[in-house]
N, C-alpha and C. Protein backbone atom coordinates (compact mmCIF):
# COMPACT_ATOMS: atom_id res chain seq x y z
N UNK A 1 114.12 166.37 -162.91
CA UNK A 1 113.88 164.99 -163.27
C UNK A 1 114.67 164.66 -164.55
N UNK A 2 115.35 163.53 -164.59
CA UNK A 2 116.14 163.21 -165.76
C UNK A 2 115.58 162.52 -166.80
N UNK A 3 115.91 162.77 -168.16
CA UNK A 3 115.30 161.98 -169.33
C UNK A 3 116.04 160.87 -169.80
N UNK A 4 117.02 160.54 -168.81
CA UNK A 4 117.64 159.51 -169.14
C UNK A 4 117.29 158.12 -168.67
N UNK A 5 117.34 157.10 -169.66
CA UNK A 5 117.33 156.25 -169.44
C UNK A 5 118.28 155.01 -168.14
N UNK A 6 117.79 154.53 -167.60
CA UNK A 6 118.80 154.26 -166.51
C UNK A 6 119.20 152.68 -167.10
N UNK A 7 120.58 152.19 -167.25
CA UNK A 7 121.19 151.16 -167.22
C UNK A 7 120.79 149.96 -166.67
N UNK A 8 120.60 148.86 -167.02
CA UNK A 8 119.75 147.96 -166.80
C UNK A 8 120.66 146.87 -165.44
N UNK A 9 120.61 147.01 -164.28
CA UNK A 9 121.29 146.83 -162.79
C UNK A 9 122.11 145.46 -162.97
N UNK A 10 123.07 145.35 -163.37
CA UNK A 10 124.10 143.62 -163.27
C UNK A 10 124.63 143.84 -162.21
N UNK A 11 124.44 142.38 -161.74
CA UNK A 11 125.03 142.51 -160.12
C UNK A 11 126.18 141.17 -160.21
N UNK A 12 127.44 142.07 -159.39
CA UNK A 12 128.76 141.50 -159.96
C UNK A 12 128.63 139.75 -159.91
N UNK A 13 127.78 139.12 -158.39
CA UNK A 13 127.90 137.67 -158.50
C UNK A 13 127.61 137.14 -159.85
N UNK A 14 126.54 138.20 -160.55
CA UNK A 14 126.35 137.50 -161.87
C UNK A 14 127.43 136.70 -162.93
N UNK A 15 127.95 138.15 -162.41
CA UNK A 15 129.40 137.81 -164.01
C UNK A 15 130.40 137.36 -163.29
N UNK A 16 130.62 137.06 -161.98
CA UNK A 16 131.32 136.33 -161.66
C UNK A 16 131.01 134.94 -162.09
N UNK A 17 130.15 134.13 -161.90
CA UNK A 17 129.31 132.86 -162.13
C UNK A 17 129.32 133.00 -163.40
N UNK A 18 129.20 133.62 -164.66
CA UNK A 18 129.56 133.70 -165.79
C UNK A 18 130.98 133.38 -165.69
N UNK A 19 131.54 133.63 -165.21
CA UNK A 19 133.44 134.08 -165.93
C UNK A 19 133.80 132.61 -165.59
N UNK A 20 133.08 131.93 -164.15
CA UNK A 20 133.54 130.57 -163.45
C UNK A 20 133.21 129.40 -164.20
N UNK A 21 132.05 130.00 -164.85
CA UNK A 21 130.90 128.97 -165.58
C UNK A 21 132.03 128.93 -167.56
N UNK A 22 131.77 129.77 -167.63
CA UNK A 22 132.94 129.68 -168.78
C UNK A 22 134.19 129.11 -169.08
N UNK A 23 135.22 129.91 -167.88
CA UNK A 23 136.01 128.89 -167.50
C UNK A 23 136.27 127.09 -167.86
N UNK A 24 134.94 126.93 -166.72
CA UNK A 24 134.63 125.42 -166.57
C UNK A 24 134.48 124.76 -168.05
N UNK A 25 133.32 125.48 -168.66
CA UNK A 25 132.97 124.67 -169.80
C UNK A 25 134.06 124.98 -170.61
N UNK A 26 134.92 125.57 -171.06
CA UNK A 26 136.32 125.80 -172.05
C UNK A 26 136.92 124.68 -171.14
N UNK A 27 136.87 124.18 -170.55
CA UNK A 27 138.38 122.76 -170.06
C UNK A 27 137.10 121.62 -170.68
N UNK A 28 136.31 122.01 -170.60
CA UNK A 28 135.38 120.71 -171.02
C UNK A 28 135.29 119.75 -169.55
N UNK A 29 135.08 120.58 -168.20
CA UNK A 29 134.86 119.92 -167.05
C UNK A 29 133.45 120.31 -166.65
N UNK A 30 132.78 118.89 -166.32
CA UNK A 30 131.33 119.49 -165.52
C UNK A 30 131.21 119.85 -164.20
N UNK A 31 130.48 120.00 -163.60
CA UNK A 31 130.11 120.84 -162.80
C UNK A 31 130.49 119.52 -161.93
N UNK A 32 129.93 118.53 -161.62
CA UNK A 32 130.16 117.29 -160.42
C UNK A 32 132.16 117.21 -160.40
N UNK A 33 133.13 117.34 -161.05
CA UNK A 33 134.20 117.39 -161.37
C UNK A 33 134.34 118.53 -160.68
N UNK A 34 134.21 119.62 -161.07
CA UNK A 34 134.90 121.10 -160.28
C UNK A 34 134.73 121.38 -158.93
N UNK A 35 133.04 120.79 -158.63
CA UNK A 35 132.65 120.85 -157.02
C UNK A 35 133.37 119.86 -156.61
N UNK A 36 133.56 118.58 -156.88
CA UNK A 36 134.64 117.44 -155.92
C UNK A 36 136.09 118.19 -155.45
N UNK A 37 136.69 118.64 -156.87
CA UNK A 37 138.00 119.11 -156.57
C UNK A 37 137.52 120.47 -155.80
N UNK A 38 136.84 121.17 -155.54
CA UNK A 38 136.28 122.68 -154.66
C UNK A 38 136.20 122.26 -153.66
N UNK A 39 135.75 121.15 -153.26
CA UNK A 39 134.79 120.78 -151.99
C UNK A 39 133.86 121.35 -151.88
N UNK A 40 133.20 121.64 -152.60
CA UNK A 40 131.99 122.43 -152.49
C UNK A 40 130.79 121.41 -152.92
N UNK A 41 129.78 121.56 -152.64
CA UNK A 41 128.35 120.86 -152.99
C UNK A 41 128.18 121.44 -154.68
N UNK A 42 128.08 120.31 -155.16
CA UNK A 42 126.83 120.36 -156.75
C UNK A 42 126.06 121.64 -157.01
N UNK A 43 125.30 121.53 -156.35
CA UNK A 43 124.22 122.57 -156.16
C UNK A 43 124.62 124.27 -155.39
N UNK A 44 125.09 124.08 -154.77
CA UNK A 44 126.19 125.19 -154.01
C UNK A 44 127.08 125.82 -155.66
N UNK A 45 127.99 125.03 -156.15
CA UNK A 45 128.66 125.41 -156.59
C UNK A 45 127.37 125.80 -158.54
N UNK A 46 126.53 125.01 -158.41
CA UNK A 46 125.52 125.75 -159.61
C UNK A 46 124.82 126.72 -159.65
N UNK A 47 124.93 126.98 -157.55
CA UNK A 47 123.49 127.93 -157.75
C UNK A 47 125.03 129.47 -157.79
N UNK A 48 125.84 129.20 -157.87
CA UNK A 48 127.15 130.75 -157.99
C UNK A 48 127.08 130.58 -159.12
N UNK A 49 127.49 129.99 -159.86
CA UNK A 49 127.93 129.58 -161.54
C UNK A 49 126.33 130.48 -162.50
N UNK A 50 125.05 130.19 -161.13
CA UNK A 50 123.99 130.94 -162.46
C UNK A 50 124.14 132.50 -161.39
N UNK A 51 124.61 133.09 -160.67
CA UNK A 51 124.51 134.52 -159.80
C UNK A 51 123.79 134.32 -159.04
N UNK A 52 123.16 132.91 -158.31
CA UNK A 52 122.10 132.94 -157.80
C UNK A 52 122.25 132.90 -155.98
N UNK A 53 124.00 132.54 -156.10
CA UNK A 53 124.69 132.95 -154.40
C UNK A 53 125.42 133.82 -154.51
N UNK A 54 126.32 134.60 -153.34
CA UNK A 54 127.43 135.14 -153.93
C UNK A 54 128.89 134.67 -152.89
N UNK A 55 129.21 134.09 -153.57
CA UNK A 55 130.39 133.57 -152.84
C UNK A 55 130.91 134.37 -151.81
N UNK A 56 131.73 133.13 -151.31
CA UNK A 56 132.78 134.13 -149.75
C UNK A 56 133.81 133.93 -150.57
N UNK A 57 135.29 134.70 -150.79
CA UNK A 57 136.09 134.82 -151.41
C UNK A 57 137.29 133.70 -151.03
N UNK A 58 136.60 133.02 -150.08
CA UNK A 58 137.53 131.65 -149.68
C UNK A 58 136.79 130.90 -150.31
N UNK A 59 135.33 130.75 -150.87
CA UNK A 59 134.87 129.73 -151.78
C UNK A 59 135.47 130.27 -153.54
N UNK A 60 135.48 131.67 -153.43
CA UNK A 60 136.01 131.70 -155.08
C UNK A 60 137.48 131.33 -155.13
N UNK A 61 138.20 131.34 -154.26
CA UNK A 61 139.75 130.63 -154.13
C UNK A 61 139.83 129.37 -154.51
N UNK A 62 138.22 128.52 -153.70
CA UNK A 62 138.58 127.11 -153.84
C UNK A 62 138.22 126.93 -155.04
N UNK A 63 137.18 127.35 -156.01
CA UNK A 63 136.89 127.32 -156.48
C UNK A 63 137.74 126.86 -157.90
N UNK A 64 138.49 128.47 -157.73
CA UNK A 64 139.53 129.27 -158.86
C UNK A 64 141.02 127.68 -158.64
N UNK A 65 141.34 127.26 -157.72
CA UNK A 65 141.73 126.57 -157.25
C UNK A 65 141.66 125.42 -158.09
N UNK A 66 140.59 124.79 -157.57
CA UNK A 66 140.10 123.73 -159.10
C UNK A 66 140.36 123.78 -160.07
N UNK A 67 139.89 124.75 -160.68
CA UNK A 67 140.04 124.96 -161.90
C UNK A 67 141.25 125.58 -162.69
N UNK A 68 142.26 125.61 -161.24
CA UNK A 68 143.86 125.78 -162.16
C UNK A 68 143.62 127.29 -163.15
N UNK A 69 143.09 127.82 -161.70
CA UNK A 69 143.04 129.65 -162.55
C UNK A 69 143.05 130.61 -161.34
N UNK A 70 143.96 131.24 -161.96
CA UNK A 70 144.22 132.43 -160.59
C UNK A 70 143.13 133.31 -160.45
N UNK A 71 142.45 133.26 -159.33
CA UNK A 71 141.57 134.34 -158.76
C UNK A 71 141.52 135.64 -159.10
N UNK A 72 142.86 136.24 -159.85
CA UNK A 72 142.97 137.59 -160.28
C UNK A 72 142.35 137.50 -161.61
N UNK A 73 142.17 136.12 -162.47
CA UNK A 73 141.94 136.58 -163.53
C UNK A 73 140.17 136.48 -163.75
N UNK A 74 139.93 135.61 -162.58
CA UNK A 74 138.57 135.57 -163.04
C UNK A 74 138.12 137.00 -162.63
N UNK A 75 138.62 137.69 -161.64
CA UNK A 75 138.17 138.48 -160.91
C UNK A 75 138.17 139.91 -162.19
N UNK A 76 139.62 139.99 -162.92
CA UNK A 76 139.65 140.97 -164.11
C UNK A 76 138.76 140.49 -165.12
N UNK A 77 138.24 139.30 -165.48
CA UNK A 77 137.38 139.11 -166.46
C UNK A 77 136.13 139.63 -166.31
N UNK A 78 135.72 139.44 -164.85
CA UNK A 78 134.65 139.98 -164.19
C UNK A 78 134.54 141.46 -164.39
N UNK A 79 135.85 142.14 -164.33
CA UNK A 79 135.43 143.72 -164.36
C UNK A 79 135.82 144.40 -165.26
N UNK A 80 136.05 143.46 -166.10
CA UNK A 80 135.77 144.00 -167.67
C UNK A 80 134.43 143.44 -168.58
N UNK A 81 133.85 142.46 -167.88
CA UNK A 81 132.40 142.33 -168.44
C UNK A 81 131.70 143.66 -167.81
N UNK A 82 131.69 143.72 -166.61
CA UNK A 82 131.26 144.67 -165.87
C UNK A 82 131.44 146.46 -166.39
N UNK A 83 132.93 146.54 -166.92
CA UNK A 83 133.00 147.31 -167.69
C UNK A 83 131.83 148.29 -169.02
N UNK A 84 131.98 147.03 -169.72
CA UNK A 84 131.31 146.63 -170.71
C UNK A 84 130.01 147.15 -170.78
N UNK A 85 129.18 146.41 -169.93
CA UNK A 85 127.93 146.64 -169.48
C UNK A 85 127.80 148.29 -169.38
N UNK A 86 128.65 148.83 -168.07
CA UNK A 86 128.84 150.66 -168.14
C UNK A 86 128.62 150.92 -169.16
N UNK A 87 129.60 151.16 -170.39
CA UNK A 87 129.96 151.48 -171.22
C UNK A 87 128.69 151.75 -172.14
N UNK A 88 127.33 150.55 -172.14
CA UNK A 88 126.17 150.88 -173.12
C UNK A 88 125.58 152.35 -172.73
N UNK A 89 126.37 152.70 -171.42
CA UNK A 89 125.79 153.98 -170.62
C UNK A 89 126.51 155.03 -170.84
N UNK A 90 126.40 155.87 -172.21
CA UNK A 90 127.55 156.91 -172.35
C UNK A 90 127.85 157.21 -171.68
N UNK A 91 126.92 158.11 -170.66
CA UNK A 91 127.23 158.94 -169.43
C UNK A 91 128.60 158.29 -168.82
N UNK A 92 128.65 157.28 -169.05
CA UNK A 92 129.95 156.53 -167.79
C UNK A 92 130.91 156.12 -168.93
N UNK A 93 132.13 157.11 -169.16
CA UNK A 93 132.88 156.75 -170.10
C UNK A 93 134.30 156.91 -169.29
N UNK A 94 134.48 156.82 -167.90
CA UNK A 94 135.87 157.68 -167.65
C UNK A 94 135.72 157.41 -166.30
N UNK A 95 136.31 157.42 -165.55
CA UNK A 95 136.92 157.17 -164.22
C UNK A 95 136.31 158.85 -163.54
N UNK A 96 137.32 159.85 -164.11
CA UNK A 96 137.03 161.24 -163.79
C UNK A 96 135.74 162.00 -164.04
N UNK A 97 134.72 161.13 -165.05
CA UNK A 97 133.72 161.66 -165.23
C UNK A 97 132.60 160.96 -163.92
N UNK A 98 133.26 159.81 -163.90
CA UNK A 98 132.06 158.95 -162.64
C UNK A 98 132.20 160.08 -161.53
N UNK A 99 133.46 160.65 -161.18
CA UNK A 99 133.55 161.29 -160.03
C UNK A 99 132.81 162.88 -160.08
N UNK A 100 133.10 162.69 -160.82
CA UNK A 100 132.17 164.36 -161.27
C UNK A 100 130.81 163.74 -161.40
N UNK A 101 130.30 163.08 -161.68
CA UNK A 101 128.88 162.55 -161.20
C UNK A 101 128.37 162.35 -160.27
N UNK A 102 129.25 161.81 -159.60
CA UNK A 102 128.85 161.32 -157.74
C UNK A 102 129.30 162.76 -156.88
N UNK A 103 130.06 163.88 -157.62
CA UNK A 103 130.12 165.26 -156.64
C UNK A 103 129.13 165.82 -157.06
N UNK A 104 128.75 165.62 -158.11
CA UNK A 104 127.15 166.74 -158.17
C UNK A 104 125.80 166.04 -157.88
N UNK A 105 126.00 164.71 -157.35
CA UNK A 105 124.81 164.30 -156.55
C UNK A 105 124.22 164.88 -155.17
């Protein structure tokens, strides 16, 4: 049995909807503005923005689209928050160490 504490579970739609939601508010565009140019619904496009859907990657296109931002970057912002998060988890400091973790499972 381990004495370690286990990492508290972020699930990627989260910080995706963070990175989109950020985005948005740095142009100083609201949410009725980004869903028109998305085609996406108000509510559709608020309930991703809080992690509360998780997009199809043809809605984060349209999305990314709108907002005059390439899909790669929200997507690297995403997995370096995501990063981040690891990281409060010594144990997970390394690419080669994750794998040596998951072979001695």
């Amino acid at each position: 049995m381990s004495s370690l504490t286990p990492v508290k579970q972020v699930l990627v739609r989260e910080l995706i909807g963070e990175s989109l939601r950020e985005a948005r508010t740095d142009q100083g565009r609201t949410l009725r503005e980004v869903s028109k140019a998305a085609r996406v619904s108000l509510g559709y496009l608020s309930e991703v923005e809080r992690g509360q859907k998780e997009a199809s990657s043809e809605l984060l296109a349209s999305i990314c689209g709108a907002l005059d931002l390439p899909l790669s970057v929200v997507l690297t912002v995403t997995s370096e928050k995501m990063a981040a998060v690891e990281r409060v988890d010594s144990r997970v400091t390394s690419l080669a160490h994750v794998r040596a973790l998951a072979q001695a499972a």
